[in-house]
C-alpha atoms as a PDB file:
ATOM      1  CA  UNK A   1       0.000   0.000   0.000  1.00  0.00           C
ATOM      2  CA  UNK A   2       1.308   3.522  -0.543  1.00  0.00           C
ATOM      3  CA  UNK A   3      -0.278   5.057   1.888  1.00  0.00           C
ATOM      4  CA  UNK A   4      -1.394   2.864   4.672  1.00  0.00           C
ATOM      5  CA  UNK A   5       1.002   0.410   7.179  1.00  0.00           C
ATOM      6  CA  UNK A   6      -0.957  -2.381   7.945  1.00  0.00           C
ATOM      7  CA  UNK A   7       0.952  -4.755  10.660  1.00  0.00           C
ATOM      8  CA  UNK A   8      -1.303  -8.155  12.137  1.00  0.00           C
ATOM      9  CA  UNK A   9      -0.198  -9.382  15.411  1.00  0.00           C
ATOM     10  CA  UNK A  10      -0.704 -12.559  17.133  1.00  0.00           C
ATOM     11  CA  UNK A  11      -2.467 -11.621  19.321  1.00  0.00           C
ATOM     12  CA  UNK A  12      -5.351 -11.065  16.626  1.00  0.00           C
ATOM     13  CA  UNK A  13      -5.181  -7.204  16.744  1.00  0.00           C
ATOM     14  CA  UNK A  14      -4.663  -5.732  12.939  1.00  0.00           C
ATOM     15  CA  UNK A  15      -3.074  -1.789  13.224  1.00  0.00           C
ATOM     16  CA  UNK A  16      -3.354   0.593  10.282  1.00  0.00           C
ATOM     17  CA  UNK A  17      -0.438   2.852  10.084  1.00  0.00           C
ATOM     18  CA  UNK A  18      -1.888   6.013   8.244  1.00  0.00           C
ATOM     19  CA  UNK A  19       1.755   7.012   6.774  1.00  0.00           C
ATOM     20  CA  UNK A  20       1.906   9.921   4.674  1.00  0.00           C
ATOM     21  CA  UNK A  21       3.924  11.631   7.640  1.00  0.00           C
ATOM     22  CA  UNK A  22       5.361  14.396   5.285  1.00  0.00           C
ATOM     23  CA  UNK A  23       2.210  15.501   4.229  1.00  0.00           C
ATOM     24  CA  UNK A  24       0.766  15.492   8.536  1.00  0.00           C
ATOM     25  CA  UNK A  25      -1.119  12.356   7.292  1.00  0.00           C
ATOM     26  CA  UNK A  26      -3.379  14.329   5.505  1.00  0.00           C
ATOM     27  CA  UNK A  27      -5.687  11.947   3.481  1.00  0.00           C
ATOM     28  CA  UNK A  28      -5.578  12.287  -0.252  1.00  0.00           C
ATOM     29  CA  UNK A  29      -7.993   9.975  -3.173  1.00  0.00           C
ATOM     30  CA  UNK A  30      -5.319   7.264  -2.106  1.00  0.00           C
ATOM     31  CA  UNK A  31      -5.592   7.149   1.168  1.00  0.00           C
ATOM     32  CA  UNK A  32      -9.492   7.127   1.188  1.00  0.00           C
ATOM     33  CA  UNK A  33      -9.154   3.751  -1.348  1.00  0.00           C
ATOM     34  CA  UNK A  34      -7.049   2.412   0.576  1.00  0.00           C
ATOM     35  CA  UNK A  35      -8.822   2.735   3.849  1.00  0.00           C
ATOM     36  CA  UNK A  36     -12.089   2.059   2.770  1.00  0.00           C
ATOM     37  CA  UNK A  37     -10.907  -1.457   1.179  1.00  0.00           C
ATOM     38  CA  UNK A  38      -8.708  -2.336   4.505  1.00  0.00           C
ATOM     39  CA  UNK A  39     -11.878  -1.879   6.586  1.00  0.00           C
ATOM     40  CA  UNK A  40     -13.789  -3.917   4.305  1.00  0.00           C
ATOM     41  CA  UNK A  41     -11.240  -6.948   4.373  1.00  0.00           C
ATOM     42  CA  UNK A  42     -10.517  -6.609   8.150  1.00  0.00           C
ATOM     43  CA  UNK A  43     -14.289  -6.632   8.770  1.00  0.00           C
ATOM     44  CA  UNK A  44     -14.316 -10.159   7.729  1.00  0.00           C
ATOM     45  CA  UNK A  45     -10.961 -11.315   8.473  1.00  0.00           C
ATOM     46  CA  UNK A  46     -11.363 -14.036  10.834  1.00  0.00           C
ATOM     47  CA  UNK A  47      -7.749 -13.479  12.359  1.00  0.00           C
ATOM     48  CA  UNK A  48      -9.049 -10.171  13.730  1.00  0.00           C
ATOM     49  CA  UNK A  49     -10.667  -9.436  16.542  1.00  0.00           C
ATOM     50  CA  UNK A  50      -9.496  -6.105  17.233  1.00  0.00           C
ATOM     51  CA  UNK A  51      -8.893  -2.822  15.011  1.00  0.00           C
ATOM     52  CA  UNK A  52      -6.379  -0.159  16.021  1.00  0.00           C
ATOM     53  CA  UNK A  53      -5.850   3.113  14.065  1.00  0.00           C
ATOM     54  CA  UNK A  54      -3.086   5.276  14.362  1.00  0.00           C
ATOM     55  CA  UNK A  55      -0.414   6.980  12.908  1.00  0.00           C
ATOM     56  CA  UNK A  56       3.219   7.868  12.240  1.00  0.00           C
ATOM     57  CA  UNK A  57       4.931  11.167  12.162  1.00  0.00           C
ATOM     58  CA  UNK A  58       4.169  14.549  14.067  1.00  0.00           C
ATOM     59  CA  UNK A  59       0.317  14.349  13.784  1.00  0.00           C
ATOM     60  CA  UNK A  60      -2.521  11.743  13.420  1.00  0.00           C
ATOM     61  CA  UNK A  61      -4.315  13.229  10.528  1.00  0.00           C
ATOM     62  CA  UNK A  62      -4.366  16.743   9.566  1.00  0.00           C
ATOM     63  CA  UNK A  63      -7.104  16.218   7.368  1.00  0.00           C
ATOM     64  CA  UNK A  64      -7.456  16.690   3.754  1.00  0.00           C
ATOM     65  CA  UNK A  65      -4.597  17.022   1.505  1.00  0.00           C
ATOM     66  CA  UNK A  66      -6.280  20.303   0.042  1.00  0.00           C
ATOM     67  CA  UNK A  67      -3.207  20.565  -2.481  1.00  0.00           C
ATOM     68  CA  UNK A  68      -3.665  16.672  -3.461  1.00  0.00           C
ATOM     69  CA  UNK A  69      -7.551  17.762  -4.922  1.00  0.00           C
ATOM     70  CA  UNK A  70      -6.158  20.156  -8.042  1.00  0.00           C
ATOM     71  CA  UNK A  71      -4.112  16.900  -9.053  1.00  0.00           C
ATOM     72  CA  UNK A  72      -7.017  14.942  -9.217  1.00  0.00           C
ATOM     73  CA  UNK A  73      -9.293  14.779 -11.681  1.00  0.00           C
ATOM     74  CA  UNK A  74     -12.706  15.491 -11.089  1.00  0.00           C
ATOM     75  CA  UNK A  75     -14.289  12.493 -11.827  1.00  0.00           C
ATOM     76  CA  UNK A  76     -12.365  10.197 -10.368  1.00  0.00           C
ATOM     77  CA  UNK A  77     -14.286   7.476  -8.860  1.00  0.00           C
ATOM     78  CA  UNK A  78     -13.692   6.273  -6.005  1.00  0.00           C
ATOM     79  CA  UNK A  79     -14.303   5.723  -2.429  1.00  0.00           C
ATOM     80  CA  UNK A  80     -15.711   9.205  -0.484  1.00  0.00           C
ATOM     81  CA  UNK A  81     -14.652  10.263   2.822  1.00  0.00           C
ATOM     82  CA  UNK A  82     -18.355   9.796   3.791  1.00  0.00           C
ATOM     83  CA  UNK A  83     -17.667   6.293   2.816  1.00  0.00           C
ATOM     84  CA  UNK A  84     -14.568   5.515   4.570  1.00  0.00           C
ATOM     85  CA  UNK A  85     -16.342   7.189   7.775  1.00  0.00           C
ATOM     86  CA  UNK A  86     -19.349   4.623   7.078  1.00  0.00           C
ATOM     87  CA  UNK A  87     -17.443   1.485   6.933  1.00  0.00           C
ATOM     88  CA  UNK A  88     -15.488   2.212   9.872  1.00  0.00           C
ATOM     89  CA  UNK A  89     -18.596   3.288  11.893  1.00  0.00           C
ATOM     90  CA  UNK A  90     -19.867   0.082  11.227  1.00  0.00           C
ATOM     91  CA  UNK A  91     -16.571  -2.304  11.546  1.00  0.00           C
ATOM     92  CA  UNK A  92     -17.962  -4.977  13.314  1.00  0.00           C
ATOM     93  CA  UNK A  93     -14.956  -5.070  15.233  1.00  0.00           C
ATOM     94  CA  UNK A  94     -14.181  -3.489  18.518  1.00  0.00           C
ATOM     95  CA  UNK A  95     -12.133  -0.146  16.907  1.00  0.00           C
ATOM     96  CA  UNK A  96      -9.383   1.994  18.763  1.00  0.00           C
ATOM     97  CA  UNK A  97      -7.686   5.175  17.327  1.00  0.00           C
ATOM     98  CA  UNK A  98      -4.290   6.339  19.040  1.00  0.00           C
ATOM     99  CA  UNK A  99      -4.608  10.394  18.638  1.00  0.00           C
ATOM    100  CA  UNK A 100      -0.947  12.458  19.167  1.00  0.00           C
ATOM    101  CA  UNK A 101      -0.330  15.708  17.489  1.00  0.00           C
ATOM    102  CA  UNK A 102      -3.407  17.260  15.102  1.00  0.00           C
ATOM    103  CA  UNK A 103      -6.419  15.336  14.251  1.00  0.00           C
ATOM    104  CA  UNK A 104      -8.018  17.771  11.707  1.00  0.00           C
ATOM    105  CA  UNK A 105     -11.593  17.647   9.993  1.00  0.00           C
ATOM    106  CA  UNK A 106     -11.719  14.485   8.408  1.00  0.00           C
ATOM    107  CA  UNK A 107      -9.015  13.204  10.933  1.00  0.00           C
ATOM    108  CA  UNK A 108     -11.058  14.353  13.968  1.00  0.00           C
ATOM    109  CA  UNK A 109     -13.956  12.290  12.186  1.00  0.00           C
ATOM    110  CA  UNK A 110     -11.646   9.426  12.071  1.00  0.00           C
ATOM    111  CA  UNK A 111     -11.441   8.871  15.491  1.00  0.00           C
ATOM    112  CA  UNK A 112     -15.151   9.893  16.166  1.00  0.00           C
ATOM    113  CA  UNK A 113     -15.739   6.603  14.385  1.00  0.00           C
ATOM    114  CA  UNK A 114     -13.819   4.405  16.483  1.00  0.00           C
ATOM    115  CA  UNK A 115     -15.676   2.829  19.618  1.00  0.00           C
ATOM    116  CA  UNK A 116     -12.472   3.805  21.862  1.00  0.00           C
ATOM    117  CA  UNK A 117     -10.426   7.147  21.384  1.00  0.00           C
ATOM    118  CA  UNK A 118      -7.250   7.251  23.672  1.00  0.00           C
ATOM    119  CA  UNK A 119      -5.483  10.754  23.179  1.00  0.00           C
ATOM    120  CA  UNK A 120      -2.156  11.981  24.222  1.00  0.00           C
ATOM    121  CA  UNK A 121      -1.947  15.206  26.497  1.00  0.00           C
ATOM    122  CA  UNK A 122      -0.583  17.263  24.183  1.00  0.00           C
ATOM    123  CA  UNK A 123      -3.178  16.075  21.020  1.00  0.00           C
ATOM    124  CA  UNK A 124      -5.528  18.397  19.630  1.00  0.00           C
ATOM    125  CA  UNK A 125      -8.335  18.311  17.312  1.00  0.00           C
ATOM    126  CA  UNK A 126     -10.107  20.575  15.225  1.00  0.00           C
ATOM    127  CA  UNK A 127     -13.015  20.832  12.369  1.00  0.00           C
ATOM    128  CA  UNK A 128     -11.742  24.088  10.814  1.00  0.00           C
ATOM    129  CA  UNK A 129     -13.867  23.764   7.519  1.00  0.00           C
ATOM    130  CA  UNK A 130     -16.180  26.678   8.073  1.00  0.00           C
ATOM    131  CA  UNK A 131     -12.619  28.393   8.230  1.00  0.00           C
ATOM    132  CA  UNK A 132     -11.969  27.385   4.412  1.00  0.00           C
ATOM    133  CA  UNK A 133     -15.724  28.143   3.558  1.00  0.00           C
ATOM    134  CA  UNK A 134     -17.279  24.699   3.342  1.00  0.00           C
ATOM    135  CA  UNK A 135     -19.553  23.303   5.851  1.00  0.00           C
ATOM    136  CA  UNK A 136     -18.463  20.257   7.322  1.00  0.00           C
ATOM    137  CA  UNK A 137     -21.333  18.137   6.414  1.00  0.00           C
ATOM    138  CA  UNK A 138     -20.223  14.627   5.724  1.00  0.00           C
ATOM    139  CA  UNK A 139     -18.372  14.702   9.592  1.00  0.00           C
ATOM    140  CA  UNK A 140     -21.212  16.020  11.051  1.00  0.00           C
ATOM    141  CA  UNK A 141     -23.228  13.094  11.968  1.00  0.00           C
ATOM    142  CA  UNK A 142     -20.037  11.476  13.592  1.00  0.00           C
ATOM    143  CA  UNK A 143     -18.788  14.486  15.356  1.00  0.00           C
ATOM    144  CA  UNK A 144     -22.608  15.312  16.288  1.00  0.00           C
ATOM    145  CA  UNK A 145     -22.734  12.035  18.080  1.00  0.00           C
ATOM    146  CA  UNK A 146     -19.658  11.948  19.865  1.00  0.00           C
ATOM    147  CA  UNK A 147     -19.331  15.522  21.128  1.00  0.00           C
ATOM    148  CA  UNK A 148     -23.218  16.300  21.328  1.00  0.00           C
ATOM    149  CA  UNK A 149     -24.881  19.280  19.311  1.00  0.00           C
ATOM    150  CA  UNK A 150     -23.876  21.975  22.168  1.00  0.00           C
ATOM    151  CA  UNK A 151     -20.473  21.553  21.624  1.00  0.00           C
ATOM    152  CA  UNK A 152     -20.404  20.899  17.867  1.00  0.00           C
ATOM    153  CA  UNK A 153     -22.204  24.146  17.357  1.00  0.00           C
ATOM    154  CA  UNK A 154     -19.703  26.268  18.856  1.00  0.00           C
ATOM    155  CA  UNK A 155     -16.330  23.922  17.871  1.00  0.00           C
ATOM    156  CA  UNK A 156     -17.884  23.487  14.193  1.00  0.00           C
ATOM    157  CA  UNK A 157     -19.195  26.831  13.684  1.00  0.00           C
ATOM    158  CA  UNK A 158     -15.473  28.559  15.188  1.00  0.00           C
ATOM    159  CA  UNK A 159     -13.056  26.115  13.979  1.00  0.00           C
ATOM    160  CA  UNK A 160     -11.260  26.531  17.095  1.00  0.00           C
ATOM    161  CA  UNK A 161      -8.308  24.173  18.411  1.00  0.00           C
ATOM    162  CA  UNK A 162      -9.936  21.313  20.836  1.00  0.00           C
ATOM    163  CA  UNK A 163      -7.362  20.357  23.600  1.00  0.00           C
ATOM    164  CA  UNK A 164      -7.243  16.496  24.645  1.00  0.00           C
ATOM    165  CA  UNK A 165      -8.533  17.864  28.034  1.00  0.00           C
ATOM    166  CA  UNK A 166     -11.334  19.338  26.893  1.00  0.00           C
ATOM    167  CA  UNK A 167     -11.930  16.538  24.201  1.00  0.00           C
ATOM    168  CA  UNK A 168     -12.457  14.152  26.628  1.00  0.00           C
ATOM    169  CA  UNK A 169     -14.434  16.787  28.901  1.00  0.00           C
ATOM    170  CA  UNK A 170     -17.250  17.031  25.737  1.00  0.00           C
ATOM    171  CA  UNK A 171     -16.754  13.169  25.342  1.00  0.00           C
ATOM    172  CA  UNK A 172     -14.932  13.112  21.902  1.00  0.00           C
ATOM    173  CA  UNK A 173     -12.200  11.487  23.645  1.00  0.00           C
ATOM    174  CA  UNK A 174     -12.261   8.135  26.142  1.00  0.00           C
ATOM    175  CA  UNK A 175      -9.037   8.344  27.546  1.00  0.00           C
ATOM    176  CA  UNK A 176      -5.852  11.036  28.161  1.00  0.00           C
ATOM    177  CA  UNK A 177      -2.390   9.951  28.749  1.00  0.00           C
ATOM    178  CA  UNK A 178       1.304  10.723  28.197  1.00  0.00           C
ATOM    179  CA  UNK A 179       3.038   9.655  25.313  1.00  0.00           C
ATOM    180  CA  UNK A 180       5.414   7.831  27.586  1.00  0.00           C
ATOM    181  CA  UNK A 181       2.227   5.867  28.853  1.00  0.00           C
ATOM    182  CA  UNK A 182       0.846   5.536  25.598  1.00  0.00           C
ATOM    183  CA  UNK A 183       1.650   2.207  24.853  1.00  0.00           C
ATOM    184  CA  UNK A 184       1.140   1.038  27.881  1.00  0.00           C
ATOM    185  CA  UNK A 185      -2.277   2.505  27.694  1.00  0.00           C
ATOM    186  CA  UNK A 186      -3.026   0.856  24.498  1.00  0.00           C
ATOM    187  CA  UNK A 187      -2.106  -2.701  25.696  1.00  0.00           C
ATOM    188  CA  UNK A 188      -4.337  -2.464  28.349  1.00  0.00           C
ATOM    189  CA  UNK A 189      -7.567  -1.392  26.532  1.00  0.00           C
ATOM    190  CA  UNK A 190      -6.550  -3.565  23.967  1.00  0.00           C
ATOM    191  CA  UNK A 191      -6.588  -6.597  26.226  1.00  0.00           C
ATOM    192  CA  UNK A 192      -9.763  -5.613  27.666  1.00  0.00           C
ATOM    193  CA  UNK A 193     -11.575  -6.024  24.254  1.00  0.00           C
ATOM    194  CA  UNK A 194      -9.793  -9.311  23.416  1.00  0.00           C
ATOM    195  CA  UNK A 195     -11.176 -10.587  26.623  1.00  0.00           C
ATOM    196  CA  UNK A 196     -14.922  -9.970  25.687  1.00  0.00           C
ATOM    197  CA  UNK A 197     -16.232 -12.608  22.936  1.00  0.00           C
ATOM    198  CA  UNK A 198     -16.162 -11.582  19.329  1.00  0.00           C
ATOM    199  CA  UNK A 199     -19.727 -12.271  18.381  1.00  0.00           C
ATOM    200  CA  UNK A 200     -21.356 -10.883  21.145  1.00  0.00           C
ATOM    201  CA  UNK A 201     -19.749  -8.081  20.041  1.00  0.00           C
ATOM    202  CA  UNK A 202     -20.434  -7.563  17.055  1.00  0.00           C
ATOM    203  CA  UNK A 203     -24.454  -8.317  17.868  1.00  0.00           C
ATOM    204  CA  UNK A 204     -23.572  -5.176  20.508  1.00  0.00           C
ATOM    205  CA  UNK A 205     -22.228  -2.940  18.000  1.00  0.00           C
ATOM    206  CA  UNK A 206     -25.659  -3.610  15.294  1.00  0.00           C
ATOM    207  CA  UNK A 207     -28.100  -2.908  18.604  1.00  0.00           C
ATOM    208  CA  UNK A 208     -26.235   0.202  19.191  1.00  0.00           C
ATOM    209  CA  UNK A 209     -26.305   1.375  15.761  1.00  0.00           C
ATOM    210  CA  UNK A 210     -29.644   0.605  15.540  1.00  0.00           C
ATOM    211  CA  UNK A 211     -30.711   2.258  18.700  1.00  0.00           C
ATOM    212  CA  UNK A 212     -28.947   5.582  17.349  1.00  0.00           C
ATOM    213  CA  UNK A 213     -31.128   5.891  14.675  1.00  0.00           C
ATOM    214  CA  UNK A 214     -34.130   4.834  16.620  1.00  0.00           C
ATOM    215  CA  UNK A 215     -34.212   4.977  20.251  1.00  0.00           C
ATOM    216  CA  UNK A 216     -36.872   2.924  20.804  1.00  0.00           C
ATOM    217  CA  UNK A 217     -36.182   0.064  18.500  1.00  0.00           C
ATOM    218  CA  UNK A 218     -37.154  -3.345  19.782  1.00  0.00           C
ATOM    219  CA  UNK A 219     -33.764  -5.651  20.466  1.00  0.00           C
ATOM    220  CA  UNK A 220     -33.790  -9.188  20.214  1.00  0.00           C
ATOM    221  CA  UNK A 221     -33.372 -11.214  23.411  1.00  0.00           C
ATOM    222  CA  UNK A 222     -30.082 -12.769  24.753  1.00  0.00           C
ATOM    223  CA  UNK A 223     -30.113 -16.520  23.964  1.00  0.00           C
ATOM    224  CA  UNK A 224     -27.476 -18.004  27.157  1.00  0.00           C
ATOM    225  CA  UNK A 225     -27.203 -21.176  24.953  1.00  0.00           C
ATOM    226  CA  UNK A 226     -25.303 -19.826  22.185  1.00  0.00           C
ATOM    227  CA  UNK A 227     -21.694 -21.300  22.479  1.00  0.00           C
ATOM    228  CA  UNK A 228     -19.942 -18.095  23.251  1.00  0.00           C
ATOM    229  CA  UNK A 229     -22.458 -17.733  26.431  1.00  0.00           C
ATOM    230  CA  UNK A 230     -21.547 -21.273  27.139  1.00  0.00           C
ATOM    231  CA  UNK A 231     -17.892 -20.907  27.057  1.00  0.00           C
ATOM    232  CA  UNK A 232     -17.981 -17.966  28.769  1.00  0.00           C
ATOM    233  CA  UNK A 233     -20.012 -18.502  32.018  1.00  0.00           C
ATOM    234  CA  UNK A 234     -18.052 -22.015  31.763  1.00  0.00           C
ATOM    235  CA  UNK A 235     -14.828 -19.925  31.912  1.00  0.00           C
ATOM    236  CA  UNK A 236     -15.716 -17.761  34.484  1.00  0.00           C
ATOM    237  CA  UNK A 237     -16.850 -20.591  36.969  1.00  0.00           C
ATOM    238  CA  UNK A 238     -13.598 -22.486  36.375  1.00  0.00           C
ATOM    239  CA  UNK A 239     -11.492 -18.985  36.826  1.00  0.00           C
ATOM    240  CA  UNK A 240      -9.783 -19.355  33.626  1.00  0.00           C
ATOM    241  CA  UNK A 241      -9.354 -16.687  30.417  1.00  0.00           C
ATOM    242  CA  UNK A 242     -12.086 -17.405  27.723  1.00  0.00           C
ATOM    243  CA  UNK A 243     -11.213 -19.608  24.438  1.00  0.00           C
ATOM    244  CA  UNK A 244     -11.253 -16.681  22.242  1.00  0.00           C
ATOM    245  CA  UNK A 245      -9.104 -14.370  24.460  1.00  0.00           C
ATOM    246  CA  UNK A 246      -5.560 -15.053  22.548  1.00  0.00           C
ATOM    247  CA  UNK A 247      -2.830 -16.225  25.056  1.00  0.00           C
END
């Protein structure tokens, strides 16, 4: 890939590497193609469990690569931003994005998609769009649910800087640590969706979806004879780690 890392542990956890570093990771028609068809693969990759997004270089994602858009031609086809947000949205794998530096626009939208966001002290986001005189439309309904309207309508409608403190204050942000914890940080949120069974999961993940579009949509009921609910109360009465949980 040219503009992705994409490294597979064995521990079952897949982490994309957004790496165009000299560009502040900035997303270009590239990147966006080569997102949207990693998501789709990973989603039904049966040697993932886990999804981690993050980054090399100074920033996470500084958004657009406004420059990259004259090079293009205009009817290239391809896959949107407002598809690449989709398909991550709905990964039906437990997601984590790893925010240092500038997550910008699109880059903030990136980690509003992702079910955990863990942020170093010094991160920052932003959705400066109004700034360049577009309306940040397709990031809305992501940055909408993760911040709430309140603070969207003043951080969307200023453009102004978002500190990790007050990121995870409006609740675009789960989690606030050093960059020398960082890792350590990771590991153990990591391990603490690796420990919860994949299907039950990813039934979770559909009820939630569904109950954001309609809060009073009727769930099915939990069946305690499906073979993950057996091997799980079965592994907690015998105090021992669950057969999915990867030693």
């Amino acid at each position: 890939m040219l503009t992705l890392a994409v490294e597979a542990s064995e521990r079952r956890v897949a982490t994309i590497f957004l790496n165009r570093p000299e560009r502040g990771n900035a997303f270009d028609q590239t990147m966006l193609d080569e997102l949207g068809e990693t998501f789709a693969r990973l989603a039904v990759d049966p040697a993932t469990q886990v999804v981690v997004l993050r980054a090399g270089g100074r920033h996470f994602c500084s958004g657009a690569d406004l420059s990259a858009r004259k090079a293009e031609p205009p009817t290239h086809a391809g896959h949107s931003l407002r598809d690449v947000l989709a398909s991550l949205d709905a990964l039906p794998k437990p997601t984590i994005a790893v925010v240092h530096g500038a997550a910008v626009g699109g880059g903030a939208a990136f980690a509003a998609c992702c079910d955990c966001v863990i942020a170093t002290d010094a991160a920052f986001f932003s959705i400066p769009e109004v700034r360049v005189g577009m309306p940040p439309l397709g990031v809305a309904p992501y940055m909408v649910r993760a911040m709430g309207h309140r603070a969207f309508r003043r951080y969307g409608l200023s453009g102004e800087r978002i500190g990790a403190a007050e990121a995870l204050r409006i609740g675009l942000v789960h989690e606030v640590c050093s960059a020398e914890t960082l890792e350590e940080t990771l590991a153990r949120i990591t391990d603490a969706f690796l420990l919860s069974a994949p299907g039950a999961m990813r039934t979770l993940k559909s009820a939630v979806a569904q109950l954001a579009a309609n809060p009073e949509a009727a769930l099915p009921g939990h069946d305690p004879k499906t073979a993950e609910a057996v091997e799980g109360i079965a592994s907690f009465r015998e105090k021992r780690k669950p057969s999915w949980y990867p030693k």
